[in-house]
Protein backbone atom coordinates (compact mmCIF):
# COMPACT_ATOMS: atom_id res chain seq x y z
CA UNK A 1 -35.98 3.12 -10.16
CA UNK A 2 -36.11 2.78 -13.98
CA UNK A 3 -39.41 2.69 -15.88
CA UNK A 4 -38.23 -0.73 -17.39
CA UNK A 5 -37.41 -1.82 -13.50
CA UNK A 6 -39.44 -4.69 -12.02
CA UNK A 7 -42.66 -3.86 -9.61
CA UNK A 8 -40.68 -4.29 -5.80
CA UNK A 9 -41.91 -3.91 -2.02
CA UNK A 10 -40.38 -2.61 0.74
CA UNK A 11 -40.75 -4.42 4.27
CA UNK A 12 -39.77 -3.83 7.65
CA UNK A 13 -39.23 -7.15 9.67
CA UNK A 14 -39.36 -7.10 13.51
CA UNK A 15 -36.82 -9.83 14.11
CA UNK A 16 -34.29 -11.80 11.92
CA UNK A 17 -36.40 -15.07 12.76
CA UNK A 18 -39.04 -13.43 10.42
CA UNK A 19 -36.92 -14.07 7.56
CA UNK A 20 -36.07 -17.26 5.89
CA UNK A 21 -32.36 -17.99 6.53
CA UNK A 22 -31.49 -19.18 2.86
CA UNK A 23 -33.18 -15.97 1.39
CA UNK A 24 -31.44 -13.53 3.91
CA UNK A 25 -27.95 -15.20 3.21
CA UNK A 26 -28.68 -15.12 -0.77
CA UNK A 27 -28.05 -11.51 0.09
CA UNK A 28 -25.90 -11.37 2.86
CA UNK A 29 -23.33 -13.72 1.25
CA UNK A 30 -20.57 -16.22 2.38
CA UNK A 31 -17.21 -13.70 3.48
CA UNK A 32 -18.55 -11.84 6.11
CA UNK A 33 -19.87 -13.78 8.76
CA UNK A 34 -21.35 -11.09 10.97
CA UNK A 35 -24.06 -10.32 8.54
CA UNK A 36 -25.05 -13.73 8.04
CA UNK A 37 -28.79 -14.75 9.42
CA UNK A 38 -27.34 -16.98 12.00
CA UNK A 39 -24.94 -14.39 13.55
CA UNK A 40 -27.82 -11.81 13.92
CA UNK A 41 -30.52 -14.71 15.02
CA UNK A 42 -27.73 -15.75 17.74
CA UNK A 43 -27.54 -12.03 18.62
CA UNK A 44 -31.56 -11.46 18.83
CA UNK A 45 -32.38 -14.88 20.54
CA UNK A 46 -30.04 -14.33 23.37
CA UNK A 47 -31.41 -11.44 24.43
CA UNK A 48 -28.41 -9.45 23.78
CA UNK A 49 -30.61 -7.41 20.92
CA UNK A 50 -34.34 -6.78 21.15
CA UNK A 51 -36.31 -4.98 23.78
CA UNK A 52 -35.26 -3.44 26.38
CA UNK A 53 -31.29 -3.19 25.04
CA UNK A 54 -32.11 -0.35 22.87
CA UNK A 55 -31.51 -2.23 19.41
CA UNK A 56 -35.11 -2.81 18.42
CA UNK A 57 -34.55 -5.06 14.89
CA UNK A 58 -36.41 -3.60 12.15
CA UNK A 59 -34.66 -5.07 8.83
CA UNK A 60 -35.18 -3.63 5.41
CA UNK A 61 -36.28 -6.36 2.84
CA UNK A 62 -36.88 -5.30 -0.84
CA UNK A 63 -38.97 -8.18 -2.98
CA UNK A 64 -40.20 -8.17 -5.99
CA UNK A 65 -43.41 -8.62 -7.49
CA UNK A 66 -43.11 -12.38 -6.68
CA UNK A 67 -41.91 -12.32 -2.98
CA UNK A 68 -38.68 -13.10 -3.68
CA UNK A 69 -35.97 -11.34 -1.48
CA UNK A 70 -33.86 -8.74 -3.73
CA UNK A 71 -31.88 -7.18 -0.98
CA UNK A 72 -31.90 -6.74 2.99
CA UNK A 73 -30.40 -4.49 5.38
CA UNK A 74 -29.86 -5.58 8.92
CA UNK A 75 -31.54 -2.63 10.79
CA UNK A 76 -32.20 -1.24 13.88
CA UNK A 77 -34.66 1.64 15.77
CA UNK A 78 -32.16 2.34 18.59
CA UNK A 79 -32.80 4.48 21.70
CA UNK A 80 -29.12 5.44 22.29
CA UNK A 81 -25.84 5.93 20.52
CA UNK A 82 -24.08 2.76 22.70
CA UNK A 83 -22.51 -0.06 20.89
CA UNK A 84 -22.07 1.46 17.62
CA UNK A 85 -18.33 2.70 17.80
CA UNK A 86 -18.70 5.37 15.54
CA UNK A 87 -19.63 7.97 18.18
CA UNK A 88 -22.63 10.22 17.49
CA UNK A 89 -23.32 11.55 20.90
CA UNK A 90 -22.38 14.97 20.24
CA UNK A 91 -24.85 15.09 17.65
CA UNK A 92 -27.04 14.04 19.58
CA UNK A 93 -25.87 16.26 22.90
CA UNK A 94 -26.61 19.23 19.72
CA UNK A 95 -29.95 18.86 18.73
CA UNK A 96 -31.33 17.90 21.80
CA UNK A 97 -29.65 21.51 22.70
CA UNK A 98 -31.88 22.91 19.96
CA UNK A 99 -34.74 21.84 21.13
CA UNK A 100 -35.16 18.40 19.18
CA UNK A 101 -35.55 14.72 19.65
CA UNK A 102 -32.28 12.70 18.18
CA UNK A 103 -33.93 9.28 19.64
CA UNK A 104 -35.29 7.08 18.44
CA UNK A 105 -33.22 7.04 15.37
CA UNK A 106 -32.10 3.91 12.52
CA UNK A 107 -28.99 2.19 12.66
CA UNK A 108 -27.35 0.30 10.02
CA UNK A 109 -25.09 -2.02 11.73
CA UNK A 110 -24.18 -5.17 13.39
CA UNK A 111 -24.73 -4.58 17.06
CA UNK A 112 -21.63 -4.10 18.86
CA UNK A 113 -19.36 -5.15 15.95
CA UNK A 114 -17.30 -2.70 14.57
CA UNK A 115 -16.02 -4.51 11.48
CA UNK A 116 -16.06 -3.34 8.16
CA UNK A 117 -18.40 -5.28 5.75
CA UNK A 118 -21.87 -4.97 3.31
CA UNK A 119 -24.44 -3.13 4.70
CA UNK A 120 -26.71 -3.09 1.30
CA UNK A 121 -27.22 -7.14 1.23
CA UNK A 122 -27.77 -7.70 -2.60
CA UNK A 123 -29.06 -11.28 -3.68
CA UNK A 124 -26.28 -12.71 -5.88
CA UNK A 125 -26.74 -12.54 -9.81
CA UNK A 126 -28.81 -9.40 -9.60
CA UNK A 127 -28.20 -6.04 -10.77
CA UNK A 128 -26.19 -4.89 -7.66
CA UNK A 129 -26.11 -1.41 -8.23
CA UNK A 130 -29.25 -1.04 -9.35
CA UNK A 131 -30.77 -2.81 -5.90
CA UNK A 132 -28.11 -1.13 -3.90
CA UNK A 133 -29.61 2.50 -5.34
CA UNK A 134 -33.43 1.07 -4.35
CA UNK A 135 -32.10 -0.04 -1.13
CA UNK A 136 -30.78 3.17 -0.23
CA UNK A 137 -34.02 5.24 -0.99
CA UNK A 138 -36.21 2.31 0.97
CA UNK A 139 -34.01 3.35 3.50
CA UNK A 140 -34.79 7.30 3.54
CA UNK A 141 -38.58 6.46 2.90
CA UNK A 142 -38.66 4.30 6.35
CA UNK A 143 -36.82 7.23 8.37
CA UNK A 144 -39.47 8.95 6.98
CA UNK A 145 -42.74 6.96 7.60
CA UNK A 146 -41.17 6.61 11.40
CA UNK A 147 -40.49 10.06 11.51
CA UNK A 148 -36.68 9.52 13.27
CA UNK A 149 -34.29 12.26 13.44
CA UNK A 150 -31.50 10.65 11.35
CA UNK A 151 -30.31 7.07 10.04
CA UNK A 152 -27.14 6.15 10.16
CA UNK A 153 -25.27 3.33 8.05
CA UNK A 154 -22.03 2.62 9.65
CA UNK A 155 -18.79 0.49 8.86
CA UNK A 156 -20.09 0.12 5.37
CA UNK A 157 -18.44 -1.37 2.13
CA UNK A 158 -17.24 1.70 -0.36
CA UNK A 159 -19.72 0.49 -3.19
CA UNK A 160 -22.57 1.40 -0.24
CA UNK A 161 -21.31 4.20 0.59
CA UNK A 162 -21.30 5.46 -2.69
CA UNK A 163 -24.88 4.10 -3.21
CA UNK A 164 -25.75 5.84 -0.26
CA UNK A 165 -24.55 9.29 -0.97
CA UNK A 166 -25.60 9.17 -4.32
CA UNK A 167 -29.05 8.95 -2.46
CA UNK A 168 -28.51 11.84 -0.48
CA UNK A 169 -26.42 10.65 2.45
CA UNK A 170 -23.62 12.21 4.00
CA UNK A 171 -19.96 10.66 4.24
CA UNK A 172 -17.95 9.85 7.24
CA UNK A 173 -14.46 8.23 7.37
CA UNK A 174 -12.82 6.63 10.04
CA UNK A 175 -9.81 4.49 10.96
CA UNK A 176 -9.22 0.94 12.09
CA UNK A 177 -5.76 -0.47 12.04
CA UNK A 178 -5.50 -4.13 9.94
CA UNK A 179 -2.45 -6.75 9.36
CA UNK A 180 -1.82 -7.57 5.75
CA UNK A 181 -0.14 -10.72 4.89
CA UNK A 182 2.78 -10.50 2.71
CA UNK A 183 3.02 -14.10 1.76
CA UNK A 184 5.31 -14.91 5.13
CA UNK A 185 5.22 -18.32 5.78
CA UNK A 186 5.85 -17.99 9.20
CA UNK A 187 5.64 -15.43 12.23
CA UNK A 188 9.85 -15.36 11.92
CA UNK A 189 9.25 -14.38 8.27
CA UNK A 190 6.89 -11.69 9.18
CA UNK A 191 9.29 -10.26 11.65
CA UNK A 192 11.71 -10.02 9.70
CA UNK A 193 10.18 -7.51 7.54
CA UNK A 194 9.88 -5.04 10.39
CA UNK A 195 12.69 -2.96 11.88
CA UNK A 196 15.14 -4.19 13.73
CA UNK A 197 13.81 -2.33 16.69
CA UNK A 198 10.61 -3.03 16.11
CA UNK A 199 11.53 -6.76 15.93
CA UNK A 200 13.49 -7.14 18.81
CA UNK A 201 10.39 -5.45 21.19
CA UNK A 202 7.88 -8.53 19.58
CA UNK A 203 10.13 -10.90 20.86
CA UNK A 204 10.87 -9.65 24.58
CA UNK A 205 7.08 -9.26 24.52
CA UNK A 206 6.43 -13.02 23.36
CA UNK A 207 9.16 -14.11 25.54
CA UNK A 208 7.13 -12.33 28.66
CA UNK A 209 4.23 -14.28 28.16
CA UNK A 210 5.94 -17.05 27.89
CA UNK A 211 8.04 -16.94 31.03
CA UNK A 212 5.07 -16.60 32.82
CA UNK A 213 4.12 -19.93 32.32
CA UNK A 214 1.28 -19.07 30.16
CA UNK A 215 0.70 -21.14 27.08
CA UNK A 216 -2.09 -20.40 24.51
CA UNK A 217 -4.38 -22.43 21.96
CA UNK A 218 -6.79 -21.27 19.14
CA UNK A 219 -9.58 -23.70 19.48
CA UNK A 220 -12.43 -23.79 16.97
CA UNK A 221 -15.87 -26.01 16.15
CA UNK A 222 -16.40 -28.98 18.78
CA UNK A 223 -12.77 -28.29 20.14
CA UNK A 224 -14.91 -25.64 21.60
CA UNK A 225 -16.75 -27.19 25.06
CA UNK A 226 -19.14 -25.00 27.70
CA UNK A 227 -16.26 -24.83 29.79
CA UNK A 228 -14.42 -22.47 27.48
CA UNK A 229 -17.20 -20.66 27.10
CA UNK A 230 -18.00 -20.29 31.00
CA UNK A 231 -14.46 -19.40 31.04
CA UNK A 232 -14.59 -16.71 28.72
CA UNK A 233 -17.66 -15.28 29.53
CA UNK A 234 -15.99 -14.58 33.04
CA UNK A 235 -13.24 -12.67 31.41
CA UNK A 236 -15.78 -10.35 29.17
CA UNK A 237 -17.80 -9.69 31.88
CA UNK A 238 -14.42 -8.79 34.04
CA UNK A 239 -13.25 -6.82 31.27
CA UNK A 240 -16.26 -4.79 30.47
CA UNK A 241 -17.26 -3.66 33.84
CA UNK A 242 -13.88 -2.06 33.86
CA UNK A 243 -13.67 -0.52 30.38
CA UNK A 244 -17.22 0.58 30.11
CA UNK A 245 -19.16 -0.77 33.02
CA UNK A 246 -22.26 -2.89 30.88
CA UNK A 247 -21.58 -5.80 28.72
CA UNK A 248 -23.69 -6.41 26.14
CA UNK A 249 -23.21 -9.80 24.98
CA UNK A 250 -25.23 -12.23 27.20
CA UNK A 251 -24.03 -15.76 27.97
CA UNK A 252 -26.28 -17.00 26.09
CA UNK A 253 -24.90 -15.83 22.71
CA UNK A 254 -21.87 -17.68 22.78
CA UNK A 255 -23.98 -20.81 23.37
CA UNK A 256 -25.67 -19.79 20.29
CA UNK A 257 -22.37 -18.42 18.45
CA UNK A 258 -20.59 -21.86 19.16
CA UNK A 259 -23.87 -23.42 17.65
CA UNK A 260 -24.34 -22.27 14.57
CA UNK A 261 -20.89 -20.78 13.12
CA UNK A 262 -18.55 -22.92 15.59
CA UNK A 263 -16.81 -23.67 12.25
CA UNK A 264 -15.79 -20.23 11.86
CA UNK A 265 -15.12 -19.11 15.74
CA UNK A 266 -11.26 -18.46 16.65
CA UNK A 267 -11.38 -18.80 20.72
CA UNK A 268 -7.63 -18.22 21.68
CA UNK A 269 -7.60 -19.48 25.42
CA UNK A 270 -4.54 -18.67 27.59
CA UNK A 271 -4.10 -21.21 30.51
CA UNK A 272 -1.37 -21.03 33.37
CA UNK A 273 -0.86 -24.11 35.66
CA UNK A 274 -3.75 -25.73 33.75
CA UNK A 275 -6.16 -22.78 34.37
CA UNK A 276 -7.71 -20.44 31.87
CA UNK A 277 -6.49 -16.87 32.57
CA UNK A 278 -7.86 -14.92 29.04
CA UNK A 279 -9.60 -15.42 25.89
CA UNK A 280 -9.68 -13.46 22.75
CA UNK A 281 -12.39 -14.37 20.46
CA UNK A 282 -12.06 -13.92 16.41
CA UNK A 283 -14.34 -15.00 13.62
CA UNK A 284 -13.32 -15.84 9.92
CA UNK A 285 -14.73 -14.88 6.99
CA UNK A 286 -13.28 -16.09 3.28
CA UNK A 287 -9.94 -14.58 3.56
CA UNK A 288 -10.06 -12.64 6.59
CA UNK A 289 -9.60 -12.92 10.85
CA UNK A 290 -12.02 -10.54 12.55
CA UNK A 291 -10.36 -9.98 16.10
CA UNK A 292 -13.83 -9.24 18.35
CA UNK A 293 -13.83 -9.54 22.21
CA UNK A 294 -11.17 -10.28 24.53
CA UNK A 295 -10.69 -10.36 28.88
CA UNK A 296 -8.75 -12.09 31.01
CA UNK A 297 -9.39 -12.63 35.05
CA UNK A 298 -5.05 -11.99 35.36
CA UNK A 299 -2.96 -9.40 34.60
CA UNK A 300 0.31 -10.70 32.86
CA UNK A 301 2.30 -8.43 30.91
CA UNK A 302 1.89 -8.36 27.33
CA UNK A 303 -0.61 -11.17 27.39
CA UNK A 304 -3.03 -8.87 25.54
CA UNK A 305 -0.68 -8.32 22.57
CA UNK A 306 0.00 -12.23 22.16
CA UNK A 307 -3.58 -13.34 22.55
CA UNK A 308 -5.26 -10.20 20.80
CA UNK A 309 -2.30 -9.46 17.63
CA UNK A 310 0.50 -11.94 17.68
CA UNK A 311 -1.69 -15.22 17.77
CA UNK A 312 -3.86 -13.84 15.19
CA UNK A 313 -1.29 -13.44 12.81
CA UNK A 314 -0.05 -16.75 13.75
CA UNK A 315 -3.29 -18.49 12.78
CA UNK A 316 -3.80 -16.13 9.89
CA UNK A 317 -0.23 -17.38 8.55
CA UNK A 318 -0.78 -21.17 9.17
CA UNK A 319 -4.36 -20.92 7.76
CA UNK A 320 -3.43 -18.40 4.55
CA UNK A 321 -5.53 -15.87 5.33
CA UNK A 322 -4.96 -12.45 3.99
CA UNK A 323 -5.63 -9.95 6.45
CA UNK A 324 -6.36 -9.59 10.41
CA UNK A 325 -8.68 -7.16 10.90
CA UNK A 326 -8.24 -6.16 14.75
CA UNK A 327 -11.56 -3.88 15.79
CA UNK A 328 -11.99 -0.46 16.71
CA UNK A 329 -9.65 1.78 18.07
CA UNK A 330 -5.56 1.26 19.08
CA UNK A 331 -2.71 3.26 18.15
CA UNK A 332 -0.55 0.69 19.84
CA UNK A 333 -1.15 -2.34 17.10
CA UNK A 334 0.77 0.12 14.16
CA UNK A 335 4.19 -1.16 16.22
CA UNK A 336 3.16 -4.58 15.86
CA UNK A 337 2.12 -4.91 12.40
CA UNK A 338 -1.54 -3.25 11.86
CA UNK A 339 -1.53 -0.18 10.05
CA UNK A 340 -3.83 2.35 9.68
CA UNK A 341 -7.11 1.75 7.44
CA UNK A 342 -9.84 3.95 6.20
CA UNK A 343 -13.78 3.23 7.14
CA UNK A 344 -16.45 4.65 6.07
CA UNK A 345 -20.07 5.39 7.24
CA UNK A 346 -23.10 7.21 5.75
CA UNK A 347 -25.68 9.54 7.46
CA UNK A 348 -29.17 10.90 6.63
CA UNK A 349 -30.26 13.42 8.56
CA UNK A 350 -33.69 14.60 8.47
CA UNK A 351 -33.84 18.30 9.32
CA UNK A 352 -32.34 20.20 7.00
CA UNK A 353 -30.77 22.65 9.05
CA UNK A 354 -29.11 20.16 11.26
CA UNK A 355 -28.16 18.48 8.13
CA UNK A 356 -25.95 21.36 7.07
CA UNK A 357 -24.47 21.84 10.52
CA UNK A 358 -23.65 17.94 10.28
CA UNK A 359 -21.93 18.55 6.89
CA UNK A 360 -20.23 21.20 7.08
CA UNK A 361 -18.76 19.18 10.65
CA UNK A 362 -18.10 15.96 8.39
CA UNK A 363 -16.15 17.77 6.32
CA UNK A 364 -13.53 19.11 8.29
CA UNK A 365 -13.20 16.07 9.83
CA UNK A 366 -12.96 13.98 6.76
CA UNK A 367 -9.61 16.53 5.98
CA UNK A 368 -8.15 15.73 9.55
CA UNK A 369 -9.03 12.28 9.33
CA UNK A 370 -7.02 12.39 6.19
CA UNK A 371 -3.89 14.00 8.18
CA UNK A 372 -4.19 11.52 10.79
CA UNK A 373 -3.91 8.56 8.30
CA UNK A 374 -1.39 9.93 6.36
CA UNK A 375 0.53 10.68 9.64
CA UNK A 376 -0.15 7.39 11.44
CA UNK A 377 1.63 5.86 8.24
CA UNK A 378 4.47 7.50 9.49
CA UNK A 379 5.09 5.05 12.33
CA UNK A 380 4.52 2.28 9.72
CA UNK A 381 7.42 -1.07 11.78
CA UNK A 382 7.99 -2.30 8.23
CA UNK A 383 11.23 -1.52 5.80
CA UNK A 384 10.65 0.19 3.20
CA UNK A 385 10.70 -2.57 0.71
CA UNK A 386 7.92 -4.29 3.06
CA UNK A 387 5.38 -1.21 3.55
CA UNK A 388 3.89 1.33 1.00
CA UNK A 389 6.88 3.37 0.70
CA UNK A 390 7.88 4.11 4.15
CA UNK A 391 11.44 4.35 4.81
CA UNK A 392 12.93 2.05 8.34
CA UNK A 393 16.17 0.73 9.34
């Protein structure tokens, strides 16, 4: 820092609980709610983070001379790459091949939430950039007092990622695929800015669902009973073991989710004959509906896309939010509305030779990445006078 810049010192806490909540959200702010302390506290005293899951909480605090809580980082020593959605394992599979040790290493991140949002907490009314640039350097000098092989700061906000590199970090893009909201005032209005093809398939796929007999609520705060919860616990569990055979999320944390930010929980329950079928659970933020989990204990066609894309931007419309942001992966949501959206990581790595290897990797990708977007766009549903420039009937 600065000559002129005020005496600070760097902490690393063992659990969320070790920090006050009002000083942590000072930092973390009000429009992402997966940063907040009670989202990470509802994470830790579950049991779905902590020992023996391989997300061992260590967050970054930066005070000043005072004590007083300049900026955070939620932070992690993890003993695997699981959970992270922006897949290291090669890396990993590489220097182990070399004869190092990639674990333990640090992760930057929101266990098992891939969704976009500040990583480099900043108190509000202080010199952001200034603590961002001592926040990132705290961070290289802890991978180096706990000697890790790398630190990685994932699904991070562009002014930390530039904070980051400037630091000596290495840049890594990626791609999520979010609705925008045009001003519609209703799902009909949205449609109609799509193709007519496009259009017409949203429809027949609503119209499945609903000849099924299955009808669907978004049910938030105290509308919100253990029953639902039960309910939708069964259908994570169901769905995990077969996507990727260990859930992470215990029951307990929806208990503690409902708790403490039932205000801002989205639980879309699908029922048939008066019995719940699927769930797809969102969070809000200021202007935004984060699409998270989702199951089901049925198989009905299309049931995902309404509960998961089409009821989102439902709620999003009726509640004038601006975007849906729909989680990792899916080529599938461009035809109904999500298009294609850069993220972006950073990545210290320690050895230096590795680091060049890692680099020079990062680098080509960040050019095909770049194809891939620019491609994706391609399949853009919307007119042209309703998406950036691309022409449909």
């Amino acid at each position: 820092m600065p000559d002129d810049a005020p005496e600070t010192t760097v902490k690393l806490a063992p659990s969320i609980e070790a920090v006050p909540a009002a000083e942590w959200d000072a930092c973390a702010g009000s429009a992402n709610p997966f940063v907040s302390h009670a989202f990470l506290k509802a994470l830790e005293e579950s049991g779905s983070v902590g020992a023996g899951t391989g997300w061992r909480p260590a967050h970054l605090l930066l005070e000043d001379a005072g004590g007083r809580l300049l900026g955070a980082v939620p932070l992690y020593l993890k003993s695997h790459s699981w959970g992270e959605y922006v897949f290291d394992q090669s890396w990993a599979d590489a220097w182990t091949r070399a004869g190092g040790r990639y674990y333990p290493k640090l992760q930057a991140a929101v266990p098992f939430t891939p969704v976009p949002g500040p990583r480099l907490l900043v108190h509000a009314g202080d010199d952001a950039a200034r603590t961002r640039a001592a926040l990132a350097r705290a961070l290289i000098a802890a991978a180096e007092q706990l000697e890790v092989s790398s630190l990685h700061v994932t699904f991070a906000l562009p002014e930390d990622v530039e904070a980051l590199s400037a630091a000596g970090f290495l840049t890594r893009t990626g791609v999520q695929f979010h609705w925008e909201n045009q001003g519609w005032g209703s799902f009909e209005e949205f449609l109609g800015a799509l193709s007519s093809r496009k259009r017409k398939a949203i429809r027949k796929e609503r119209a499945t669902v609903a000849e099924a007999g299955v009808s669907l609520r978004a049910l938030s705060g105290s509308e919100i009973t253990s029953r639902h919860w039960d309910a939708f616990f069964r259908f994570y569990i169901s769905t995990s073991d077969r996507k990727w055979g260990s859930p992470y999320l215990t029951r307990e944390f929806f208990d503690r989710l409902g708790a403490a930010l039932g205000d801002k929980v989205v639980l879309i329950m699908a029922e048939r004959n008066g019995r719940p079928i699927a769930g797809a659970l969102n969070l809000t933020g200021v202007d935004t509906l984060y699409g998270r989990n989702w199951g089901c204990s049925t198989d009905v066609p299309f049931l995902h896309f309404e509960a998961c894309y089409y009821q989102a931007i439902d709620y999003a419309i009726a509640h004038g939010l601006k975007r849906v942001e729909a989680g990792a992966q899916g080529e599938h949501k461009i035809q109904r509305g999500y298009l294609p959206v850069e993220t972006r990581s950073a990545h210290w790595i320690a050895d230096a030779g590795f680091r060049k290897a890692v680099a020079d990797f990062l680098k080509r990708e960040r050019a095909a990445m770049s194809r891939e977007i620019a491609a994706l766009m391609e399949l853009s549903p919307y007119r042209c006078e309703d998406s950036s420039g691309v022409s449909r009937q």
